[in-house]
Protein backbone atom coordinates (compact mmCIF):
# COMPACT_ATOMS: atom_id res chain seq x y z
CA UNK A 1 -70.78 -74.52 50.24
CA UNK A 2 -71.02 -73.46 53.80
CA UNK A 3 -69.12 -73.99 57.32
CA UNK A 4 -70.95 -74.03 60.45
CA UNK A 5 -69.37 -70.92 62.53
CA UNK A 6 -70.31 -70.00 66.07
CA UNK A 7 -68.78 -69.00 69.26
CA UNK A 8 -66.57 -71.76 70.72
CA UNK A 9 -67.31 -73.79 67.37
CA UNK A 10 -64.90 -72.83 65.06
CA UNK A 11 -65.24 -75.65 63.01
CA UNK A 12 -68.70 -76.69 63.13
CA UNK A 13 -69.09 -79.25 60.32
CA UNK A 14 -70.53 -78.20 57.02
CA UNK A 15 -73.62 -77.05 56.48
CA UNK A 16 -74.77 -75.70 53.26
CA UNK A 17 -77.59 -77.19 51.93
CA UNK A 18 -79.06 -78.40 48.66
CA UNK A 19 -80.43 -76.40 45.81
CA UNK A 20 -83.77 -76.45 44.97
CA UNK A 21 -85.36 -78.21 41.59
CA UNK A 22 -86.16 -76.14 38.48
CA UNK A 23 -89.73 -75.56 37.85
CA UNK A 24 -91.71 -77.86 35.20
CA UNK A 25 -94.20 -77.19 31.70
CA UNK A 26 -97.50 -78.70 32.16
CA UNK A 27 -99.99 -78.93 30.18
CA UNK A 28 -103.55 -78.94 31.35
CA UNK A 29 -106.72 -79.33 29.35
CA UNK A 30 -108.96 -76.55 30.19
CA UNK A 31 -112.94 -76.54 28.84
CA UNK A 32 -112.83 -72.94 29.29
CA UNK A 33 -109.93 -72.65 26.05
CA UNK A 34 -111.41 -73.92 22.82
CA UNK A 35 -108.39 -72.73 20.50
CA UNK A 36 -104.32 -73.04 20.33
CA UNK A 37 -104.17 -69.37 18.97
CA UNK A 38 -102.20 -67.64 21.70
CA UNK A 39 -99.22 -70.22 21.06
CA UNK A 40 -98.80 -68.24 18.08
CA UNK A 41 -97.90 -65.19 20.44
CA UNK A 42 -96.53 -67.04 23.10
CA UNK A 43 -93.44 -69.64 21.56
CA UNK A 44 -91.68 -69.87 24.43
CA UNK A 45 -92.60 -71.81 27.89
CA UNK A 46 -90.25 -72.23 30.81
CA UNK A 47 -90.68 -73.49 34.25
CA UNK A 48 -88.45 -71.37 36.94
CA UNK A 49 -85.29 -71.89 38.39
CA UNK A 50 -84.63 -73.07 41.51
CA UNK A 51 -83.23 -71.06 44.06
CA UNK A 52 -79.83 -71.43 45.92
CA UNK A 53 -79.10 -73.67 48.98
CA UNK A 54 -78.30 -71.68 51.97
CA UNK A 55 -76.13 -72.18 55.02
CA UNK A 56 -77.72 -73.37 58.06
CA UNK A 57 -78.78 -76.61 56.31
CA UNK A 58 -81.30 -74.64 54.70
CA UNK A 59 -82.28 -75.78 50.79
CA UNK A 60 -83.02 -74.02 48.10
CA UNK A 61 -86.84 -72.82 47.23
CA UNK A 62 -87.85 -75.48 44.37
CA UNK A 63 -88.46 -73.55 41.05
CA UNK A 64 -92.23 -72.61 40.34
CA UNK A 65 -94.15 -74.56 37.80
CA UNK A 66 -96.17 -73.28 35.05
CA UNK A 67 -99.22 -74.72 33.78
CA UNK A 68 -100.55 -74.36 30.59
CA UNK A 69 -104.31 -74.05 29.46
CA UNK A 70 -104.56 -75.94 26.25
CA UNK A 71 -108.26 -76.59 25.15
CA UNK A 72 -109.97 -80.22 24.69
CA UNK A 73 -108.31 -82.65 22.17
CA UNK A 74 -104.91 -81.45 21.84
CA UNK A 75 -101.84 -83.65 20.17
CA UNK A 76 -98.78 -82.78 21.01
CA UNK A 77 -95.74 -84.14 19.00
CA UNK A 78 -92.52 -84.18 19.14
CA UNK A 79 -90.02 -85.10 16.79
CA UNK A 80 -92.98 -86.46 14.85
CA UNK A 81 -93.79 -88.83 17.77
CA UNK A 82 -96.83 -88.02 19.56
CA UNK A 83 -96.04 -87.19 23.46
CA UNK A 84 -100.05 -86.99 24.84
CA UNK A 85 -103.25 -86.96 23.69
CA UNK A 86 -105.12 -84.57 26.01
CA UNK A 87 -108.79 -85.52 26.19
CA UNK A 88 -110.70 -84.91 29.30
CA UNK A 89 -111.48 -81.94 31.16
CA UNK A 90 -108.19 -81.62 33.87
CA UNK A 91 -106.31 -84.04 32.02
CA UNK A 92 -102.63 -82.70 32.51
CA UNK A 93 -99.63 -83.86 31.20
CA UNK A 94 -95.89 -82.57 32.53
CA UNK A 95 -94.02 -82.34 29.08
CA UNK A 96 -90.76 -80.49 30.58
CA UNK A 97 -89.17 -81.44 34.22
CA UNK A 98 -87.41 -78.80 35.66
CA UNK A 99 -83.17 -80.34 36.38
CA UNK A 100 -82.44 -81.30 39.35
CA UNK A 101 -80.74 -78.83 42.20
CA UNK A 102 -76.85 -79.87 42.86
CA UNK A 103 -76.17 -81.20 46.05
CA UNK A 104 -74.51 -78.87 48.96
CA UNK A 105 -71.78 -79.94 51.04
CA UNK A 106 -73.42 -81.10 53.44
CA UNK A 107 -74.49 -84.32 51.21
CA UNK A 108 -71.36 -84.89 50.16
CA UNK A 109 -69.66 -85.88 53.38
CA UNK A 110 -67.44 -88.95 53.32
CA UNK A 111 -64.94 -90.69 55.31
CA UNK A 112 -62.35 -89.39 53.37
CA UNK A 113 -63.93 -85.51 52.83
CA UNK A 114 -65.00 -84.45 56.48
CA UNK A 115 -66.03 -81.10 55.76
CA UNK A 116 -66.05 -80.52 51.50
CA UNK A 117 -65.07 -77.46 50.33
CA UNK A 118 -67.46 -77.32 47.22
CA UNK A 119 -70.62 -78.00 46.16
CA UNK A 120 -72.44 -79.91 42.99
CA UNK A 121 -73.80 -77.53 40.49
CA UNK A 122 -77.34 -77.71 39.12
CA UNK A 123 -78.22 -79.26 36.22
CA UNK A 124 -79.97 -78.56 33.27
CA UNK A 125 -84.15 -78.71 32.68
CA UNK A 126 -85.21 -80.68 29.94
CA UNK A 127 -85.76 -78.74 26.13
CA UNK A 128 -87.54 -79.79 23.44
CA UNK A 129 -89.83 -78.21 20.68
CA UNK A 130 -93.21 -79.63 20.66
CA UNK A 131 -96.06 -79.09 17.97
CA UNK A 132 -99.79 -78.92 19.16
CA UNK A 133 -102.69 -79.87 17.17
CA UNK A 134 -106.08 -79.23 18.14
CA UNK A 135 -108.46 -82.51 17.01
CA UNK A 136 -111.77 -81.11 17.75
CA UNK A 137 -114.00 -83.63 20.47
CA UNK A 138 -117.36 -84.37 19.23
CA UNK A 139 -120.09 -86.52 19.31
CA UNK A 140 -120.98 -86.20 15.81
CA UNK A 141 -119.15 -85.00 12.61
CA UNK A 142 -121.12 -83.72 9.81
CA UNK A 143 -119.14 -84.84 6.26
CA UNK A 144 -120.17 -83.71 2.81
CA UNK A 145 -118.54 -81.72 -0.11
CA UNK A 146 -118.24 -78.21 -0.13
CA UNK A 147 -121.65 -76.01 0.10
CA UNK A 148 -123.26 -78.94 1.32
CA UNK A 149 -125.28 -77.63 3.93
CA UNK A 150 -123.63 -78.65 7.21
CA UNK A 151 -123.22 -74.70 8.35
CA UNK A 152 -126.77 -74.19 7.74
CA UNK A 153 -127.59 -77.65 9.69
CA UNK A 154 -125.44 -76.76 12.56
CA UNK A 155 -126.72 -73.53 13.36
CA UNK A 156 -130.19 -74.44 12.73
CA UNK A 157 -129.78 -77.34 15.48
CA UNK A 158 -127.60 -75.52 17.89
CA UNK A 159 -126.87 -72.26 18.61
CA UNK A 160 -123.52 -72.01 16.88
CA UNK A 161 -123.70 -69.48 14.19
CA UNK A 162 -120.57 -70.18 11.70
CA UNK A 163 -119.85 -68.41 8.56
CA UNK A 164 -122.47 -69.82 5.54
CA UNK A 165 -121.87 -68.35 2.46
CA UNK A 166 -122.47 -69.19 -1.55
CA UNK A 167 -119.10 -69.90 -1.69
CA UNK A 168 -117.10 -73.15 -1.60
CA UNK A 169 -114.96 -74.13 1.39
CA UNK A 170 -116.38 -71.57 3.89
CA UNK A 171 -115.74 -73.46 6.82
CA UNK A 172 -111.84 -73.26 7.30
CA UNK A 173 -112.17 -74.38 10.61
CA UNK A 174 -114.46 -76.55 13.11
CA UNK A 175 -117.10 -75.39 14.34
CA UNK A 176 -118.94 -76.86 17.56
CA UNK A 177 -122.86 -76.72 18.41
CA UNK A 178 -124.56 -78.09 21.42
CA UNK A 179 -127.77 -79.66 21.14
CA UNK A 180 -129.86 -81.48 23.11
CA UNK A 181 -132.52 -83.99 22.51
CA UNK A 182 -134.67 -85.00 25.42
CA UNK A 183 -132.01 -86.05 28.60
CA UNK A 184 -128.96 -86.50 25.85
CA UNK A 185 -126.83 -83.69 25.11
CA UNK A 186 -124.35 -83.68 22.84
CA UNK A 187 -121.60 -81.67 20.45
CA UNK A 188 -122.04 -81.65 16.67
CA UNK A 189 -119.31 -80.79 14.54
CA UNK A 190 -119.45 -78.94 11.14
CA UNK A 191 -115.97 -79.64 9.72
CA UNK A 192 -113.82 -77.95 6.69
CA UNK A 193 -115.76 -79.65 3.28
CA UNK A 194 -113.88 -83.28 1.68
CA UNK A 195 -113.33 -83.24 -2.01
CA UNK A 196 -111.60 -86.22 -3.75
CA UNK A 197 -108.27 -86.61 -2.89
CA UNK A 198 -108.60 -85.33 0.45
CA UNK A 199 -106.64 -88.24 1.77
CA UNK A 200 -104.01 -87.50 0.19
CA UNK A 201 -103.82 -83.95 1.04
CA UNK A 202 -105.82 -82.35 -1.60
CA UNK A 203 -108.17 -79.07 -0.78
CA UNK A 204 -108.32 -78.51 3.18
CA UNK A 205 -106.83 -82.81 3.12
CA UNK A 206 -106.08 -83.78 6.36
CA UNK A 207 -107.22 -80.34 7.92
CA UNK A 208 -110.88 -81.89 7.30
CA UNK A 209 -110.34 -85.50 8.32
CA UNK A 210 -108.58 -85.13 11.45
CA UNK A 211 -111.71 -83.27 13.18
CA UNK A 212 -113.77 -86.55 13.14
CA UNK A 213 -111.29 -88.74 14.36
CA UNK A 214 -113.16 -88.64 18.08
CA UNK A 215 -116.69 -88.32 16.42
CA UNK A 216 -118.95 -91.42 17.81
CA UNK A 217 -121.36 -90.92 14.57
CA UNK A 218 -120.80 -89.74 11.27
CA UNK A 219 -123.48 -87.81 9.35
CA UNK A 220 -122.96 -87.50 5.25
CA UNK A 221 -124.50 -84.48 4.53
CA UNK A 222 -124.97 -84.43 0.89
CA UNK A 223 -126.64 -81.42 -1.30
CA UNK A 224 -129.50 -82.76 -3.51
CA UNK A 225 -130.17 -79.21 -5.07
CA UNK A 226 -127.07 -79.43 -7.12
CA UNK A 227 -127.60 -78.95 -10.30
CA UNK A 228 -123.69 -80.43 -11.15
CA UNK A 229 -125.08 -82.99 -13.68
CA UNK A 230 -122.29 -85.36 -13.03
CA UNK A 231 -122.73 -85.56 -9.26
CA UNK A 232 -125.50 -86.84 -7.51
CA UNK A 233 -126.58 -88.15 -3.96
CA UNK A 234 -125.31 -91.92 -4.40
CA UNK A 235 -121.25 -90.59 -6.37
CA UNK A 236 -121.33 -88.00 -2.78
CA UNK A 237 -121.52 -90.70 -0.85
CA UNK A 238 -119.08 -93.67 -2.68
CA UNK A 239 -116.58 -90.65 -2.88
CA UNK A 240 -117.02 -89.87 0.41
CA UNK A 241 -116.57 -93.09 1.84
CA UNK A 242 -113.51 -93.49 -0.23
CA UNK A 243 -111.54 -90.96 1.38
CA UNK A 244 -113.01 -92.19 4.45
CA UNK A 245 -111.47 -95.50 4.15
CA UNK A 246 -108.36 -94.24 3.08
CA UNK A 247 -107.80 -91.98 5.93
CA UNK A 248 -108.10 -95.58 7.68
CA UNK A 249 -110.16 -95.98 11.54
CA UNK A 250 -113.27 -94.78 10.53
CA UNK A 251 -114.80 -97.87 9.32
CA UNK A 252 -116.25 -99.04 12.84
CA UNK A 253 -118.41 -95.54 13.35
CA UNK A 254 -122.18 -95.61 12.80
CA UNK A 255 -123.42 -93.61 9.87
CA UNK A 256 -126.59 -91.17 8.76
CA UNK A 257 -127.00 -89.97 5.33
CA UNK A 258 -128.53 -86.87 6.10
CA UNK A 259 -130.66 -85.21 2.25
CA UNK A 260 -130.06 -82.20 2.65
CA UNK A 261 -131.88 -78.78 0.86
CA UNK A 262 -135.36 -81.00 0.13
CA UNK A 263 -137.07 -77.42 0.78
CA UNK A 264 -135.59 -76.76 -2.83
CA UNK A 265 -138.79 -78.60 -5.00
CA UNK A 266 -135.93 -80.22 -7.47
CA UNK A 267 -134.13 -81.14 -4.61
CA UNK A 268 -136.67 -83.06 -2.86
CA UNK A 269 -137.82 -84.86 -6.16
CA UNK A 270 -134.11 -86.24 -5.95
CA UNK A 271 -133.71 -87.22 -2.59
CA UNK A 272 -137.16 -89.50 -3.08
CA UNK A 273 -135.81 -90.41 -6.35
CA UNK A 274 -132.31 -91.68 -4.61
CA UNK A 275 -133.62 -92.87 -1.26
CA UNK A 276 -134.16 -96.73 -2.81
CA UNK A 277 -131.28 -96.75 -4.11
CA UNK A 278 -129.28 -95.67 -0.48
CA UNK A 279 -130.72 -98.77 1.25
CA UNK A 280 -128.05 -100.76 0.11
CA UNK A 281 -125.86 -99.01 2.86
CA UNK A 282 -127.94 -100.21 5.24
CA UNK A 283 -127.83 -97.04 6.93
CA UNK A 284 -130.80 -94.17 8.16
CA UNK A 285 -131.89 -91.97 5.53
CA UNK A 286 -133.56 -88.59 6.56
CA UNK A 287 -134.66 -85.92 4.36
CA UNK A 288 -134.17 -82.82 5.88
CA UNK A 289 -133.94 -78.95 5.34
CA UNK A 290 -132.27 -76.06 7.00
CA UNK A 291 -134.14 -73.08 6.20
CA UNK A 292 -137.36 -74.69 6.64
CA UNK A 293 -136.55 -76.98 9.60
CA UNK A 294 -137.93 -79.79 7.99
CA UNK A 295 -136.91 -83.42 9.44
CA UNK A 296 -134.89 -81.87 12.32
CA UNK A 297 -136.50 -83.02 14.90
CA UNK A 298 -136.25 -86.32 13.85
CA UNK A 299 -132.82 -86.30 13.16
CA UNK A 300 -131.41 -85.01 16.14
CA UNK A 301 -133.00 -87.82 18.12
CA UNK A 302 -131.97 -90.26 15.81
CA UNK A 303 -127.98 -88.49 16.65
CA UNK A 304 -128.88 -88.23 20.13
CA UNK A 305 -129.75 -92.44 19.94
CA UNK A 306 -126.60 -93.45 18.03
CA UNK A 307 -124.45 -91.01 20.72
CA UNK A 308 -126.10 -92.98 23.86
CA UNK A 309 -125.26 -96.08 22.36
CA UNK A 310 -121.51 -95.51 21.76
CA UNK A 311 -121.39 -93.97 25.18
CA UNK A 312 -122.80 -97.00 27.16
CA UNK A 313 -120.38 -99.03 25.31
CA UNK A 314 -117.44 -96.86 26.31
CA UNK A 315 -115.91 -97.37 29.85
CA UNK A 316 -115.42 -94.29 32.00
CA UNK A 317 -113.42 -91.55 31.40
CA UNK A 318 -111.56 -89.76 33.95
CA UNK A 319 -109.01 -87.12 34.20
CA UNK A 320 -105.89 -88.71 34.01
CA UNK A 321 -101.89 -86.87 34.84
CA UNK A 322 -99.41 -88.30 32.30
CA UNK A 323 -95.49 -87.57 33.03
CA UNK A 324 -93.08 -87.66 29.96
CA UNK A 325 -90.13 -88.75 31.81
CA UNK A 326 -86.41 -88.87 29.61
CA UNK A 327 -84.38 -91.96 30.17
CA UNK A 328 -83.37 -93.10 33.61
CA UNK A 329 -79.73 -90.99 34.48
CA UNK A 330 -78.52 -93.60 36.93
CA UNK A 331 -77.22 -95.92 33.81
CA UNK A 332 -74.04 -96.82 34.91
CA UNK A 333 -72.66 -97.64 31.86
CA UNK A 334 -70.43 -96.05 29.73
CA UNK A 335 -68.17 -96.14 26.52
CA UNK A 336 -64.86 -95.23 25.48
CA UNK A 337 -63.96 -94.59 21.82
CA UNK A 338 -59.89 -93.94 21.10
CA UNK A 339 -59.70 -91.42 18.68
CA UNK A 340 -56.49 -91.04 15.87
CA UNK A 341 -55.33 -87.66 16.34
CA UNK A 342 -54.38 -85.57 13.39
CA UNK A 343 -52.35 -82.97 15.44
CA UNK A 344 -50.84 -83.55 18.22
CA UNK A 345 -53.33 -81.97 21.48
CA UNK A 346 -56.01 -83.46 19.67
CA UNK A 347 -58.68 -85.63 21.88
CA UNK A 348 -57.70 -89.16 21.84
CA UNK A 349 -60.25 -90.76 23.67
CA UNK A 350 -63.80 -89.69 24.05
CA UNK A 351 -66.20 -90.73 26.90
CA UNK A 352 -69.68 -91.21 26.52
CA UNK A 353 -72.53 -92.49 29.37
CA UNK A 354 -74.99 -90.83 31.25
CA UNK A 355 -73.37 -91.12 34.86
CA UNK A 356 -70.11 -89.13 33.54
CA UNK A 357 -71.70 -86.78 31.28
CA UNK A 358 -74.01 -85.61 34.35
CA UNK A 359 -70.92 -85.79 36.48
CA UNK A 360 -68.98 -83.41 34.22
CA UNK A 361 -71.93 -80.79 33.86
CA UNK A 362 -71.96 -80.79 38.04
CA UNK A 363 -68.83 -80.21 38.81
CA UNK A 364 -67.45 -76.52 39.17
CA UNK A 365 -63.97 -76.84 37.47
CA UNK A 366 -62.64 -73.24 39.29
CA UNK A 367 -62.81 -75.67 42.45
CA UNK A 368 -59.40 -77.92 42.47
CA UNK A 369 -61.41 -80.49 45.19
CA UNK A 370 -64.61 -81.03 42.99
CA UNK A 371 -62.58 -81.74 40.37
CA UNK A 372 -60.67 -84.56 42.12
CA UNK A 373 -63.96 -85.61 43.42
CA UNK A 374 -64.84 -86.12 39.80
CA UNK A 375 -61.89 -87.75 39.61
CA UNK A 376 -62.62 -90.20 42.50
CA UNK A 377 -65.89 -90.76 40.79
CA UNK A 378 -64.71 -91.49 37.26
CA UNK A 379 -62.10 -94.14 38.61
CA UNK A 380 -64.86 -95.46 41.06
CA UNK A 381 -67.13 -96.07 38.17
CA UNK A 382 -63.99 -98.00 35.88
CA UNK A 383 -63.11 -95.00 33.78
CA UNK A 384 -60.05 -95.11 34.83
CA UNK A 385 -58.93 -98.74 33.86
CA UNK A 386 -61.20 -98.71 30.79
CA UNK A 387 -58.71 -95.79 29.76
CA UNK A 388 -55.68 -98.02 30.32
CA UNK A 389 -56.83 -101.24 28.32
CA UNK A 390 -56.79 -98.82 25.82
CA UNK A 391 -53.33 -97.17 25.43
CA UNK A 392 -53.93 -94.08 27.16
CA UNK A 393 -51.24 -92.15 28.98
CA UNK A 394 -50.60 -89.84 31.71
CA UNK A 395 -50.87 -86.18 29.53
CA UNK A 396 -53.44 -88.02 26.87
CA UNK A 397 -56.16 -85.88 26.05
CA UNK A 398 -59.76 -87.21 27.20
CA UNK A 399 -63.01 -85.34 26.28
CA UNK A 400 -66.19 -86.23 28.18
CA UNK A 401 -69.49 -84.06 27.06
CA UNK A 402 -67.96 -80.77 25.98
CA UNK A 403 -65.07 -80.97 28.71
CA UNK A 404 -61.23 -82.06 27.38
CA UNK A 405 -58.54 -82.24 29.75
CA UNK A 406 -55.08 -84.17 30.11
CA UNK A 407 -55.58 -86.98 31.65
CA UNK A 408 -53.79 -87.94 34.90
CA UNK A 409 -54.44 -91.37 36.75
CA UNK A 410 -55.80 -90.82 40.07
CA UNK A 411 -52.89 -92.01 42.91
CA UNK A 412 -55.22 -93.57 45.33
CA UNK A 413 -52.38 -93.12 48.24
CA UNK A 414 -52.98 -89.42 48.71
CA UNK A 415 -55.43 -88.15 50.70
CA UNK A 416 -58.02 -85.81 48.73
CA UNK A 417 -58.83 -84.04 51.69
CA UNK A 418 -55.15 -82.90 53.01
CA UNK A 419 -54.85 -79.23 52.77
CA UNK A 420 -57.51 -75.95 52.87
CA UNK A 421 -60.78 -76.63 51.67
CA UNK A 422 -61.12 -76.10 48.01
CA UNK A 423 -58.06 -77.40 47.09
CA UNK A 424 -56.75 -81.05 46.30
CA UNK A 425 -53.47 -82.50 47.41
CA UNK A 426 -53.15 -84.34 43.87
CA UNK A 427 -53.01 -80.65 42.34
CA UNK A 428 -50.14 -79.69 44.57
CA UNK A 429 -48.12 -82.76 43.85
CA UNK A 430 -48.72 -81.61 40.24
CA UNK A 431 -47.59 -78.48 40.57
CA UNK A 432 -44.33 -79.32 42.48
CA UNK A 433 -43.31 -81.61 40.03
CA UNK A 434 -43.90 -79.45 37.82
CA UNK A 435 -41.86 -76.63 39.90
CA UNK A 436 -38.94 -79.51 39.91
CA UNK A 437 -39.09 -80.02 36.63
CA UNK A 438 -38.97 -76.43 35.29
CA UNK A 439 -35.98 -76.21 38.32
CA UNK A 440 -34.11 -79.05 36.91
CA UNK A 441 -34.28 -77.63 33.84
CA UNK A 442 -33.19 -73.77 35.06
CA UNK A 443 -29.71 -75.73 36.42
CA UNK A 444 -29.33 -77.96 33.36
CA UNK A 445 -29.39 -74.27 31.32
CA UNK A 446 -27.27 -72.83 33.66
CA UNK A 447 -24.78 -75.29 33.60
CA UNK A 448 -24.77 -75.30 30.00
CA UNK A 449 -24.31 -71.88 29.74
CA UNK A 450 -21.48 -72.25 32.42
CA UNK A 451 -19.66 -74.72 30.28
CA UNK A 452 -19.88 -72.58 26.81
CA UNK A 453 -18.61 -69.31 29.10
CA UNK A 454 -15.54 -71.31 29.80
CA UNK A 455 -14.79 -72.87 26.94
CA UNK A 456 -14.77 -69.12 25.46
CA UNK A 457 -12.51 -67.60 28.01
CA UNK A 458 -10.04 -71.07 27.50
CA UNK A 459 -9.81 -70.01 23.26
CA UNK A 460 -9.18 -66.17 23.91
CA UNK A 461 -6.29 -67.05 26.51
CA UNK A 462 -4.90 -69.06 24.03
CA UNK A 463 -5.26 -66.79 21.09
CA UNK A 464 -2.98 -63.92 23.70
CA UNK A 465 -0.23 -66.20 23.91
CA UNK A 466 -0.09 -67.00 20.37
């Protein structure tokens, strides 16, 4: 709140200006980040605030916005509602928007206020606690049980190098290779292993199946020098496929059984054994090994074939910027809900609607005039006569957002704007009735205690002359 002042202006007219907007959150996908881990040290994001308006019709500085690196293939929910799905290098999403910077008094010039005396406070930024979840981008996802062989395949073809152990369930999370085959290159995937059930939750569950979500081809890697007797090449597969189809999506993506450990002399007498019987898939069947290379080559163009074909079939992607916006404020409409009181001073009515609720969270109640601008606004909007239809008062007690106050119609024959800045005319009307009141009452005592004096000096005369 400002007042122009210069020699031989006095009175210049206001001039403070607006304050600036509060920074937002945005999230940006980044192919330099491939993991969410420093959310687990960082838990708290917020934009900055804006700065001040100024006098000299200068505004306030808007608040600075952060931006977030997040890697490729991050969910983010909220609520359990997914906000974005950031795929695309320089995708960007703005999950937060900074609130809004109050209005100086400069804006608020009417007929009626020629130079305000206050100023709209700044509201809020938007909060809200998100969840991310990294769903790893590839062009193909190698599947199989545990110890199957896809860590050994994947570094063998690429230059990844993940943990491979004798061990079940080594991979606890993806790992990404690139590989190239002639002019295609692409990203393979070696995700956690699938045991039955997995659909449901059991072992690594959904930790597993969400990482091929995005995958254009699927690869069943399946171990054929297991010496499980009651597993073998064709179970792997129908099992497989099972939890496949009731993860549900999946059932459009090419496949490639991929025999696996055919270096093993048992293992290759299977996968020959079983290959007649895989036709009826009607998918490719290579027989490959990791530790002697065996069938690689092949197979990687055969991957690098399947991935050109889903990409020509895809239309272009390009970095998009998504905005989560909140509902629109500017809903003018609004509710009133009459309360029964237990005790008396309880709230009687509560207000609910955007337009007040904002209203009530700008307005600086140490400042008699803002609050009879709220005033002016609440009876502008129908608050007013929504409150009379409905039994309310003069002294009734009105909440609206986390604001209660006694309720006092707004007498549209005074002038707001009579008086100092700062103050409101309807305030000092209050007050001197008040002052009358608490007056009338003062003589009313006095008089009373006038009366009872005399009647007391009357009954001790009379009890000397008896």
């Amino acid at each position: 709140m400002s007042v122009h002042r210069e020699k031989f202006k006095p009175l210049g007219g206001p001039d403070g200006g607006n304050g600036g907007h509060g920074g937002d959150v945005v999230f940006v996908v980044d192919p330099n980040v491939h993991t969410l881990l420093d959310f687990h040290f960082q838990t708290r994001l917020q934009g900055g605030n804006g700065k001040h308006g100024q006098g000299s019709n200068r505004d306030g500085a808007t608040g600075e916005s952060i931006k977030v690196s997040v890697p490729n293939g991050t969910v983010i929910y909220s609520g359990g509602e997914i906000l974005a799905d950031l795929t695309g290098d320089g995708t960007e999403v703005t999950v937060a928007q900074g609130g809004r910077g109050g209005r100086g008094n400069r804006a608020l010039v009417s007929s009626k206020r020629k130079v305000p005396g206050f100023a709209e406070l700044g509201e809020s930024g938007d909060e809200l606690e998100v969840v991310l979840e990294l769903k790893s981008v590839a062009d193909v996802g190698l599947v199989g049980f545990p110890s199957a062989g896809k860590s050994s395949l994947i570094a063998a073809m690429s230059a990844a190098r993940p943990k491979i152990a004798d061990y079940p369930f080594t991979t606890l999370t993806p790992n990404l290779g690139v590989v190239s085959a002639g002019e295609t290159t692409y990203t393979i995937a070696d995700v956690p292993g699938l045991i039955p059930g997995a659909a449901a939750g059991k072992g690594l569950g959904l930790e597993f199946l969400r990482h091929i979500e995005r995958c254009a081809v699927l690869a069943h890697v399946v171990d054929c020098a297991n010496l499980e007797s009651e597993r073998d090449p064709v179970s792997d597969i129908d099992a497989l496929e099972h939890e496949l189809a009731e993860y549900g999506g999946l059932a459009d993506r090419p496949r490639i059984i991929v025999l696996n450990k055919v270096d093993v002399p048992d293992g290759r007498e299977l996968a020959e054994y079983v290959r007649g019987d895989l036709e009826k898939y009607g998918w490719p069947v290579y027989l490959v090994s990791a530790v002697s290379r065996e069938g690689l080559k092949e197979l990687n163009f055969a991957f690098a074939r399947e991935v050109q074909d889903f990409r020509s079939a895809q239309p272009p992607v390009e970095a998009t910027r998504m905005v989560i916006r909140p509902a629109a404020i500017d809903d003018s409409g609004f509710k009133i809900k009459k309360l029964v009181p237990a005790f008396e001073g309880d709230v009687e009515f509560l207000v609910t609607g955007a337009k007040p609720e904002r209203w009530i969270n700008q307005t600086s109640f140490e400042n008699e005039e803002a609050v009879g601008y709220l005033a002016d606004r609440l009876a502008n909007l129908g608050v007013e006569d929504e409150l009379v239809k409905q039994g309310a008062i003069p002294g009734s007690i009105v909440k609206i957002a986390d604001h209660e106050f006694e309720w006092q119609p707004t007498d549209p024959n005074i002038i707001a704007t009579v008086g100092p800045r700062g103050t409101d005319a309807r305030f000092e009307v209050s007050d001197r009735k008040g002052a009358d009141e608490r007056l009338a009452e003062r003589k009313e005592r006095r008089s009373e205690l006038l009366e009872r004096v005399a009647k007391e000096k009357e009954a001790r005369g009379k009890s000397r002359r008896g």
